[in-house]
PDB file of N, CA and C in Angstrom:
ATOM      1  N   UNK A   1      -7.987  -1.660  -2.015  1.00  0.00           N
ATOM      2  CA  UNK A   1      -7.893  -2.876  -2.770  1.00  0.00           C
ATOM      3  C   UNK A   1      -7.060  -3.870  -1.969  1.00  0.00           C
ATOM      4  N   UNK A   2      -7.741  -5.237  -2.154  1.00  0.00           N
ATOM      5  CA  UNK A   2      -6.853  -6.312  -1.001  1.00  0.00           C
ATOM      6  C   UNK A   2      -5.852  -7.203  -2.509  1.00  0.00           C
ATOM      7  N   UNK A   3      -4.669  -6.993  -1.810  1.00  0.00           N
ATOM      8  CA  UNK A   3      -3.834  -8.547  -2.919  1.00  0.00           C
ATOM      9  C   UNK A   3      -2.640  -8.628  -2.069  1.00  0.00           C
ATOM     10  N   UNK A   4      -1.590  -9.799  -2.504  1.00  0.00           N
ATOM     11  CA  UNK A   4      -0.880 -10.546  -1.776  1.00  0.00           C
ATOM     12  C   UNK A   4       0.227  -9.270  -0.832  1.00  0.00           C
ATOM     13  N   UNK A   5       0.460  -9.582   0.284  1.00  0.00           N
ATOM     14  CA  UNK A   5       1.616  -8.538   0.948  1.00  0.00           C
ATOM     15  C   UNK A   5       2.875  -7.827  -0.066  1.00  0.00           C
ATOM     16  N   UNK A   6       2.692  -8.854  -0.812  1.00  0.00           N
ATOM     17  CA  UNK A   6       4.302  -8.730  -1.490  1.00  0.00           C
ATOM     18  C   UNK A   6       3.742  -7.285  -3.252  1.00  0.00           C
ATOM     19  N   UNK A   7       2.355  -7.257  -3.606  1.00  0.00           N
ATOM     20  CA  UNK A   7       1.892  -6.439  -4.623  1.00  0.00           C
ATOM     21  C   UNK A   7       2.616  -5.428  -5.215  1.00  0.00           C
ATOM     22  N   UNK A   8       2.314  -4.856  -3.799  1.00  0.00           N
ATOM     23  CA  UNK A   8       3.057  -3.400  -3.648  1.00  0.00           C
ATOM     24  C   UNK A   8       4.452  -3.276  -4.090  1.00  0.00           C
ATOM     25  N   UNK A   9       5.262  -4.200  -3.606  1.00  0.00           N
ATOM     26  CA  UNK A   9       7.011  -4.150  -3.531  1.00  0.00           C
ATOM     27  C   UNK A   9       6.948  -4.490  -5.085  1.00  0.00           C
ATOM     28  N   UNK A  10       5.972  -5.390  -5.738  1.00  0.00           N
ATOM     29  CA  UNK A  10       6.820  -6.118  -7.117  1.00  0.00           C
ATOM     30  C   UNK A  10       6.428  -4.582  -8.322  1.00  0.00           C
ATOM     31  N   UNK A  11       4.945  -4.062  -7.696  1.00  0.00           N
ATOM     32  CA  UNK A  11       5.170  -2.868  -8.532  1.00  0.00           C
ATOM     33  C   UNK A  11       5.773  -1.947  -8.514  1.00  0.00           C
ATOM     34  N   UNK A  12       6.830  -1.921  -7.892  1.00  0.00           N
ATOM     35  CA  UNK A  12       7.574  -0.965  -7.466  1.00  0.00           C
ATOM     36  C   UNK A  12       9.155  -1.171  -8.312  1.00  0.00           C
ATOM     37  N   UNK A  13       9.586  -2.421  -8.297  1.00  0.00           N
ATOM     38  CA  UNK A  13      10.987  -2.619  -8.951  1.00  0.00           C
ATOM     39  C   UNK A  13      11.241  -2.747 -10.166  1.00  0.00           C
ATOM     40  N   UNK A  14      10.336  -2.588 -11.572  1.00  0.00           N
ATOM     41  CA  UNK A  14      10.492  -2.355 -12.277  1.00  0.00           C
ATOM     42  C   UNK A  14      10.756  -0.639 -12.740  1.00  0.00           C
ATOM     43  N   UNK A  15      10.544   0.075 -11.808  1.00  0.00           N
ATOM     44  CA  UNK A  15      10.859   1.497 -12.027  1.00  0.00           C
ATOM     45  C   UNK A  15      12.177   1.404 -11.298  1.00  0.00           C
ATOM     46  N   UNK A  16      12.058   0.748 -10.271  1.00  0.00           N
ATOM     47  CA  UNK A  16      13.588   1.248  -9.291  1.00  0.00           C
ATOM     48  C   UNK A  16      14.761   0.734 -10.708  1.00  0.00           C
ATOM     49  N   UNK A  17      14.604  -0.978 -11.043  1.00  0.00           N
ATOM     50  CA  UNK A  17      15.753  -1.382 -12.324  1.00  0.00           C
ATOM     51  C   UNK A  17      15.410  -0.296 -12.981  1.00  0.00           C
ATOM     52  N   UNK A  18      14.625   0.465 -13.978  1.00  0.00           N
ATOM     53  CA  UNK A  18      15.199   1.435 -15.359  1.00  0.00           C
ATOM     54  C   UNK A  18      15.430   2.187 -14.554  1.00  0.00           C
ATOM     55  N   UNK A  19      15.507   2.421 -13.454  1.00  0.00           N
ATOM     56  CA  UNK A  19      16.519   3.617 -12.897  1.00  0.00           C
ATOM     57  C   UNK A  19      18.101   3.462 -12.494  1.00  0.00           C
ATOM     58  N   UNK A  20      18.465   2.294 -13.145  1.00  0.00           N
ATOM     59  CA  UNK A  20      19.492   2.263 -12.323  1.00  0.00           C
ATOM     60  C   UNK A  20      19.768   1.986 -11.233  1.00  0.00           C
ATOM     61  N   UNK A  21      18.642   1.100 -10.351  1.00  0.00           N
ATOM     62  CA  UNK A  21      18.729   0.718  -9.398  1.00  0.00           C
ATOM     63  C   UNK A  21      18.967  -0.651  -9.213  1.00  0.00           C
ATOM     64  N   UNK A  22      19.091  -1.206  -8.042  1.00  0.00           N
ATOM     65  CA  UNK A  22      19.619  -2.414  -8.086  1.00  0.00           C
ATOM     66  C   UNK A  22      18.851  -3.642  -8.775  1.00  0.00           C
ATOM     67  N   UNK A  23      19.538  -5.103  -8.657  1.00  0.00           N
ATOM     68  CA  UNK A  23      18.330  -5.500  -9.480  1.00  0.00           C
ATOM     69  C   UNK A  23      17.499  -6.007  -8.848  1.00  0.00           C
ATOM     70  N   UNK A  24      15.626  -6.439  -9.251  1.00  0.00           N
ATOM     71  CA  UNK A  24      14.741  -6.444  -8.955  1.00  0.00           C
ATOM     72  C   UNK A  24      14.745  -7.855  -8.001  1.00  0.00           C
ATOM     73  N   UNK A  25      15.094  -8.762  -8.802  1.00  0.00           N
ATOM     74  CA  UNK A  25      14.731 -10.243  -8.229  1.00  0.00           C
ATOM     75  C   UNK A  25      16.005  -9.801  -7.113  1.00  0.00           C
ATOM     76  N   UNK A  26      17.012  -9.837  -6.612  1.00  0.00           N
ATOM     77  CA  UNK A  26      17.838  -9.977  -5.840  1.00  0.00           C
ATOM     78  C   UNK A  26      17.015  -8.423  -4.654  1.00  0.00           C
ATOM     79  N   UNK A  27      16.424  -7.901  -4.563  1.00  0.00           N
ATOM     80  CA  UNK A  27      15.626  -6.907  -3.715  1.00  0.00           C
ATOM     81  C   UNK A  27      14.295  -7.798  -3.481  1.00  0.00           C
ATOM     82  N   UNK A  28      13.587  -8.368  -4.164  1.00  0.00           N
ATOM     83  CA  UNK A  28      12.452  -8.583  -3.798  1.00  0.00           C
ATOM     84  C   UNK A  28      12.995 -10.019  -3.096  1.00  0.00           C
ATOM     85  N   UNK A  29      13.574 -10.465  -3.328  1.00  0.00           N
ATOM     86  CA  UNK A  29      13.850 -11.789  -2.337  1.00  0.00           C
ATOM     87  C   UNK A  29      14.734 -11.725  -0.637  1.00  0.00           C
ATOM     88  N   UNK A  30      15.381 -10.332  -1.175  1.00  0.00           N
ATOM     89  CA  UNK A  30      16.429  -9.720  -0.026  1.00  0.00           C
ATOM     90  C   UNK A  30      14.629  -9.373   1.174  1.00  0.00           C
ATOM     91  N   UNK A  31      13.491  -9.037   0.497  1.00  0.00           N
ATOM     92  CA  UNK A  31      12.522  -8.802   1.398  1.00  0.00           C
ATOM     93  C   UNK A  31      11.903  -9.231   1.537  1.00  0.00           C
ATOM     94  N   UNK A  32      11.305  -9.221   2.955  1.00  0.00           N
ATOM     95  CA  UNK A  32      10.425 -10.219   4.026  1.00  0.00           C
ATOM     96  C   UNK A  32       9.493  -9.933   3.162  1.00  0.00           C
ATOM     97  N   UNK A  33       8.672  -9.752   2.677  1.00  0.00           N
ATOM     98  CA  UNK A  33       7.824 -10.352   1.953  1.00  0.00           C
ATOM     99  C   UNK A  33       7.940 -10.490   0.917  1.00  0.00           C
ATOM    100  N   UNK A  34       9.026 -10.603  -0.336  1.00  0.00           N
ATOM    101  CA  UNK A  34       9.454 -11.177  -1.206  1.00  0.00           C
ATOM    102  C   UNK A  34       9.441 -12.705  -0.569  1.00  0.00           C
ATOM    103  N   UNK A  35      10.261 -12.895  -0.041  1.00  0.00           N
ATOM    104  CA  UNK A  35      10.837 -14.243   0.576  1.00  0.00           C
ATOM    105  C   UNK A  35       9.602 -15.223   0.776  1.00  0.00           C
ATOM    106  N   UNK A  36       8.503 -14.861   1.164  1.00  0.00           N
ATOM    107  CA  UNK A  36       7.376 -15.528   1.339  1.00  0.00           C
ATOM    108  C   UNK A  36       6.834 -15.724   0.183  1.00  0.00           C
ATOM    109  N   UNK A  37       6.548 -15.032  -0.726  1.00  0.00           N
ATOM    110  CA  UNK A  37       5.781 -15.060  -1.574  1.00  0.00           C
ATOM    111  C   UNK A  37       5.485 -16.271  -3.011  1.00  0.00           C
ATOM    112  N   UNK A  38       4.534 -16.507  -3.033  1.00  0.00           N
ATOM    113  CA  UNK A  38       4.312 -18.035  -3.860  1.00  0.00           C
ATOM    114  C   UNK A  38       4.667 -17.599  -5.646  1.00  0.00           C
ATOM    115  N   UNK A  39       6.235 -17.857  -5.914  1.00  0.00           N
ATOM    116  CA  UNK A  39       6.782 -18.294  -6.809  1.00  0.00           C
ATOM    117  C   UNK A  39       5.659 -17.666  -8.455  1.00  0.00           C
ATOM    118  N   UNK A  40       4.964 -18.467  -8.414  1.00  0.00           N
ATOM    119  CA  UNK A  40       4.154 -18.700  -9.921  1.00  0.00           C
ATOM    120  C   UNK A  40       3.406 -17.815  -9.971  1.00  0.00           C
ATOM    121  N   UNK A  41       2.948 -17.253  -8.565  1.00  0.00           N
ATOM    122  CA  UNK A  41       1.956 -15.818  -8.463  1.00  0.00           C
ATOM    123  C   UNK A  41       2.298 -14.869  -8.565  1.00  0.00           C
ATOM    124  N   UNK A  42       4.768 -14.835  -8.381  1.00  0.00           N
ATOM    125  CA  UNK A  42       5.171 -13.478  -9.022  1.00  0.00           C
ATOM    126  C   UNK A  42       5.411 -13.125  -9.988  1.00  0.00           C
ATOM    127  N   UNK A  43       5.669 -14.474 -10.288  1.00  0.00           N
ATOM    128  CA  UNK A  43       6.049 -14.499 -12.223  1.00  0.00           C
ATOM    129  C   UNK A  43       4.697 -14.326 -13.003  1.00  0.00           C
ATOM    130  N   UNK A  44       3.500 -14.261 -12.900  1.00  0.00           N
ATOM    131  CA  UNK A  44       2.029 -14.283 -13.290  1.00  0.00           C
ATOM    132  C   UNK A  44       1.815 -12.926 -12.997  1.00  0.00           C
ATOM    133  N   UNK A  45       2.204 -12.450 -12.245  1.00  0.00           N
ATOM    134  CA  UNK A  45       1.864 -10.959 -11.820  1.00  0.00           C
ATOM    135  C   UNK A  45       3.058  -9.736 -12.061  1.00  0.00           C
ATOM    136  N   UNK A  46       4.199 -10.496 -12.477  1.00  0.00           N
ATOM    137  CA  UNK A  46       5.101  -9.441 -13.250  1.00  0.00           C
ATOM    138  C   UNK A  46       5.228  -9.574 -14.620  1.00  0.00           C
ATOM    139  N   UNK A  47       4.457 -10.856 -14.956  1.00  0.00           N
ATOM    140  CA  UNK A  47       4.279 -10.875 -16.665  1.00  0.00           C
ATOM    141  C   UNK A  47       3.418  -9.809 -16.972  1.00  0.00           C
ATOM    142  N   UNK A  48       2.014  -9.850 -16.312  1.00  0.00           N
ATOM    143  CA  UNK A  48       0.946  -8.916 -16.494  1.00  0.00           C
ATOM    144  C   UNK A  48       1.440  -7.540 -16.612  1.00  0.00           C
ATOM    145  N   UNK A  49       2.051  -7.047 -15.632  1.00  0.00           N
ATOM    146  CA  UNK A  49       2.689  -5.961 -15.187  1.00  0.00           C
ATOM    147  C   UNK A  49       3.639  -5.339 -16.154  1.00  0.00           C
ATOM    148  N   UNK A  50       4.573  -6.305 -16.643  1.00  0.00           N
ATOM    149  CA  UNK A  50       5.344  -6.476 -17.692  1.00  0.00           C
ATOM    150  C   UNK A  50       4.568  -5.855 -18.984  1.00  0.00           C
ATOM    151  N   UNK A  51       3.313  -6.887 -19.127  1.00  0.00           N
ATOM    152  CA  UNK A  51       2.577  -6.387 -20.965  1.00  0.00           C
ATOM    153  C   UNK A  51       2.108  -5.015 -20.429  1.00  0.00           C
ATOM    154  N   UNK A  52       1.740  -4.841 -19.652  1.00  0.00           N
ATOM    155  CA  UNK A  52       1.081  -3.553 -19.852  1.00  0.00           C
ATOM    156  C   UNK A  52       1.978  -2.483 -20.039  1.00  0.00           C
ATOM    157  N   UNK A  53       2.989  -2.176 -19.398  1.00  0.00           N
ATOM    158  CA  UNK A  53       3.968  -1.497 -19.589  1.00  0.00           C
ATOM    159  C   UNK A  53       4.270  -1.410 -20.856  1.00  0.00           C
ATOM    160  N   UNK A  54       5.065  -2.598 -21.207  1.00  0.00           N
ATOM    161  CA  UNK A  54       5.368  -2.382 -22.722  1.00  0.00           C
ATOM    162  C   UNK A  54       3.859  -1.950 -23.619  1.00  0.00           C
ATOM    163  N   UNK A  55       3.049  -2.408 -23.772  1.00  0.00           N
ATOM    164  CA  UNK A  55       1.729  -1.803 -24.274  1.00  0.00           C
ATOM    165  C   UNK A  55       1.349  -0.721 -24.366  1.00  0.00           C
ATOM    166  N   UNK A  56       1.481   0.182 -23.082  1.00  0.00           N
ATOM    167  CA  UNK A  56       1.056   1.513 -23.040  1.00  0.00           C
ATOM    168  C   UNK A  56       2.161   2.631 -23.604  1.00  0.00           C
ATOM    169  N   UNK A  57       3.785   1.738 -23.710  1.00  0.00           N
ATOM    170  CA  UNK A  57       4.694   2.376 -23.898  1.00  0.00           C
ATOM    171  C   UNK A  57       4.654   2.780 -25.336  1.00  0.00           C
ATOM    172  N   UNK A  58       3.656   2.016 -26.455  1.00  0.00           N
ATOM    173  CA  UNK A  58       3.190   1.903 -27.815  1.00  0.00           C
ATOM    174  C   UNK A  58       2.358   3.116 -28.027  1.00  0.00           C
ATOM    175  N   UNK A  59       1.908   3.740 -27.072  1.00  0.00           N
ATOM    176  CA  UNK A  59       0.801   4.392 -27.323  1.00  0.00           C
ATOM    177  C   UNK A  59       1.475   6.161 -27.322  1.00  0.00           C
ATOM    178  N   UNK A  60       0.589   6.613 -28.592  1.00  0.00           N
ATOM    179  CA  UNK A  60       0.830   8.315 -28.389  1.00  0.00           C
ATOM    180  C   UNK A  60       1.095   8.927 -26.753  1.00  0.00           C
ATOM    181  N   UNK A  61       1.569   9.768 -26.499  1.00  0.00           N
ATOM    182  CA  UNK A  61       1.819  10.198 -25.353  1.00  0.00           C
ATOM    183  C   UNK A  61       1.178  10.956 -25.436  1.00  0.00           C
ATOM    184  N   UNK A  62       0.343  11.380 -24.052  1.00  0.00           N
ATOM    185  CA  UNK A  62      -0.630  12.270 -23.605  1.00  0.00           C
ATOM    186  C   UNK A  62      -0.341  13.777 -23.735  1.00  0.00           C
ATOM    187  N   UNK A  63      -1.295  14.529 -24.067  1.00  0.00           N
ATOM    188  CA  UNK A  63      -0.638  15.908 -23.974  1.00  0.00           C
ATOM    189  C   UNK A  63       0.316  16.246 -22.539  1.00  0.00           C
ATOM    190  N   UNK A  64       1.243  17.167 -22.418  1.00  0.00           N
ATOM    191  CA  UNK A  64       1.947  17.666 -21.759  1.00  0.00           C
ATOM    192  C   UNK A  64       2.789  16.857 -20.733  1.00  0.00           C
ATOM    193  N   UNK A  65       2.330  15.058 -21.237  1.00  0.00           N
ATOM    194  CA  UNK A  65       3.577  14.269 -20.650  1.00  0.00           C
ATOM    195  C   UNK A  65       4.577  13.552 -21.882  1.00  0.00           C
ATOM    196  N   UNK A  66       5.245  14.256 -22.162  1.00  0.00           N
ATOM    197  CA  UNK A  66       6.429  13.531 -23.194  1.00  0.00           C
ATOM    198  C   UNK A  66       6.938  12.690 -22.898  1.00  0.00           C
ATOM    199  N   UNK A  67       7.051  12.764 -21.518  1.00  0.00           N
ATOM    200  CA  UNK A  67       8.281  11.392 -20.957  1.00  0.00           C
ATOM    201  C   UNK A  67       7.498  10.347 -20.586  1.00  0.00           C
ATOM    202  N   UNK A  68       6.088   9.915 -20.365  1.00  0.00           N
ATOM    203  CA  UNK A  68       5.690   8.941 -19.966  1.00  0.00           C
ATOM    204  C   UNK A  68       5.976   8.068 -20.830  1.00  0.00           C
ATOM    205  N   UNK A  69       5.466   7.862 -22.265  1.00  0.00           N
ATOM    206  CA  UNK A  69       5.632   6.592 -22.899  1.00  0.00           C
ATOM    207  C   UNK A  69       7.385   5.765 -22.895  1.00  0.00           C
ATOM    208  N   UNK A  70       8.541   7.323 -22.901  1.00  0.00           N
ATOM    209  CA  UNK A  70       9.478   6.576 -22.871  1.00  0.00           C
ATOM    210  C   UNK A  70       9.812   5.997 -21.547  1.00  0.00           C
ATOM    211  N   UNK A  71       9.423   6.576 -20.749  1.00  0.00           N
ATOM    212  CA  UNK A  71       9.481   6.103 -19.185  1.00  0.00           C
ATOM    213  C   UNK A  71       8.727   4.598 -18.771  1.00  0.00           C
ATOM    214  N   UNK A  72       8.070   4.544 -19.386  1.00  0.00           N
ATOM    215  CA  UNK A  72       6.964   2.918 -19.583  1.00  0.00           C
ATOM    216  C   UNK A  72       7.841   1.931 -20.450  1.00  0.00           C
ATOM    217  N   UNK A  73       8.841   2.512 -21.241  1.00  0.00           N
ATOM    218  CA  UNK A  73       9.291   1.360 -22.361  1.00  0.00           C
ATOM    219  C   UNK A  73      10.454   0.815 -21.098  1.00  0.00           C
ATOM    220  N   UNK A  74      10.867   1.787 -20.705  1.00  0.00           N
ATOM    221  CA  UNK A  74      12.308   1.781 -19.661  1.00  0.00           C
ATOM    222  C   UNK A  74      11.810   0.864 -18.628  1.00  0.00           C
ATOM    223  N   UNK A  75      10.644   0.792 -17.894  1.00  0.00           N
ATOM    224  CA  UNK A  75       9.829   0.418 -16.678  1.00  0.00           C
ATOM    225  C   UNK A  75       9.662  -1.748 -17.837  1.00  0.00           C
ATOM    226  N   UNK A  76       9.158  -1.585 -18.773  1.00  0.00           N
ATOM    227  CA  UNK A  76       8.584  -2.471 -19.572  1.00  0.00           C
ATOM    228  C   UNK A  76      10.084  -3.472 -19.961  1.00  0.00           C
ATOM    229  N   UNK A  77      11.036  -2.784 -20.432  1.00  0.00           N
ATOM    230  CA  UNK A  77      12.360  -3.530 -20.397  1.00  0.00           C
ATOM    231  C   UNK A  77      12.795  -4.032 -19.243  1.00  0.00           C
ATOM    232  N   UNK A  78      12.458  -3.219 -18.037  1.00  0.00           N
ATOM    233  CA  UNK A  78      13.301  -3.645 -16.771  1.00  0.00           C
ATOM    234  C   UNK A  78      12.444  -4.755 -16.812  1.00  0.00           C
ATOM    235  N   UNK A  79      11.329  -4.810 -16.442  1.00  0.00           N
ATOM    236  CA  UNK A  79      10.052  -6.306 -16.184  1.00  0.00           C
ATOM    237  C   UNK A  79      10.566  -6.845 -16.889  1.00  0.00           C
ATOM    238  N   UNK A  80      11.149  -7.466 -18.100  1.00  0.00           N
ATOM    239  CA  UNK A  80      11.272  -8.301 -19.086  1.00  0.00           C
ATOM    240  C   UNK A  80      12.281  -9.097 -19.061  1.00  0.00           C
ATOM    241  N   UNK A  81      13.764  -8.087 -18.812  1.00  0.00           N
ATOM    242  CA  UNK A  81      14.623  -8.607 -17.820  1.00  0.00           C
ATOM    243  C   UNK A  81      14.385  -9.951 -16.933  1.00  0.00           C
ATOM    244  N   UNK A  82      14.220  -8.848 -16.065  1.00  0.00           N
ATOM    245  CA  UNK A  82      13.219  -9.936 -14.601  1.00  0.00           C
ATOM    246  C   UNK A  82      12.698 -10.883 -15.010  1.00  0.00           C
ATOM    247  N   UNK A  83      11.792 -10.941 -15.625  1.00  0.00           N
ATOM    248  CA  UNK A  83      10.681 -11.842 -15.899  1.00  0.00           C
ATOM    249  C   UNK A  83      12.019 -13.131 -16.930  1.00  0.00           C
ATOM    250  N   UNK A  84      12.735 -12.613 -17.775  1.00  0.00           N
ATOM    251  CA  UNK A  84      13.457 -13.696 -18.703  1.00  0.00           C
ATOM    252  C   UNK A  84      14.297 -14.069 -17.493  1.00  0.00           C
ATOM    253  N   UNK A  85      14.807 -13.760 -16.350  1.00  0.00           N
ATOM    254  CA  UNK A  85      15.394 -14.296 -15.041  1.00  0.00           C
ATOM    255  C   UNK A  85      15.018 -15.311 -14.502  1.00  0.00           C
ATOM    256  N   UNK A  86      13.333 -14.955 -14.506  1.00  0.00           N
ATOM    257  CA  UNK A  86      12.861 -15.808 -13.711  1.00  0.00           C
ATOM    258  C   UNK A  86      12.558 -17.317 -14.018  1.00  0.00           C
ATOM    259  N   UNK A  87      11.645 -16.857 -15.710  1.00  0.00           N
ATOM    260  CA  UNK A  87      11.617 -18.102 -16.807  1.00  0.00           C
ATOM    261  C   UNK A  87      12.604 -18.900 -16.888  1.00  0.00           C
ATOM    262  N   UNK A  88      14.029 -18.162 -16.481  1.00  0.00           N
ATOM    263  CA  UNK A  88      15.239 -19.113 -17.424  1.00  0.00           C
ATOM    264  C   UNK A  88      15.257 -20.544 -16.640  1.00  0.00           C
ATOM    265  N   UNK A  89      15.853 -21.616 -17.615  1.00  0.00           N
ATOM    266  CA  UNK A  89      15.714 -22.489 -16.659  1.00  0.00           C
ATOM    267  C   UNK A  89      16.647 -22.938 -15.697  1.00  0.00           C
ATOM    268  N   UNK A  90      16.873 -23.767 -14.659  1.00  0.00           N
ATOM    269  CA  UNK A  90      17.809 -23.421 -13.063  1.00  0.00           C
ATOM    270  C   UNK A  90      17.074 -23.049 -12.127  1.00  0.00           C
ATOM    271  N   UNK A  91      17.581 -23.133 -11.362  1.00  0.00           N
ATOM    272  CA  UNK A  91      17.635 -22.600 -10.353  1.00  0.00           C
ATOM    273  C   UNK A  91      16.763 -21.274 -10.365  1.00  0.00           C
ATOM    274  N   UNK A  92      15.692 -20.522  -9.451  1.00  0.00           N
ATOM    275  CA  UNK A  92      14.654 -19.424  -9.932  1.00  0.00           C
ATOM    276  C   UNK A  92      15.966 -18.455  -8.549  1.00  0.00           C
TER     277      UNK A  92
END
């Protein structure tokens, strides 16, 4: 599948934040291809990223994975975070 350089990294930091990891916007901008990347196309693509998470986090959990749905709400809060970061108004 082809999409922007930066795809990969933004799906990635909403698991690294509910882990306790550092935060998302200050990593994805710390990287070369964060740094490039066109503004309105990350916030459009971590909103998306964002509903689905929280969405799927709604849903019965699959047999013999218990932890996914709460693991999606955790993943779905971190995006939301981020995403109310990015919205706020100031400085992005």
């Amino acid at each position: 599948m082809r999409a922007a350089p930066w795809f990969d990294l933004l799906l990635m930091l909403p698991s690294v934040g509910a882990q306790g990891g550092p935060d998302p916007e200050e990593v994805f901008r710390a990287h070369p291809l964060g740094r490039d990347a066109d503004p309105a196309g990350v916030t459009a693509t971590l909103a998306a990223l964002t509903g689905f998470f929280v969405e799927q986090s709604l849903l019965p959990a699959p047999p013999g994975l218990p932890t996914l749905r709460p693991f999606q709400r955790a993943q779905g809060e971190a995006g939301l975070a981020w995403l109310r970061r990015r919205l706020a108004p100031g400085p992005a």
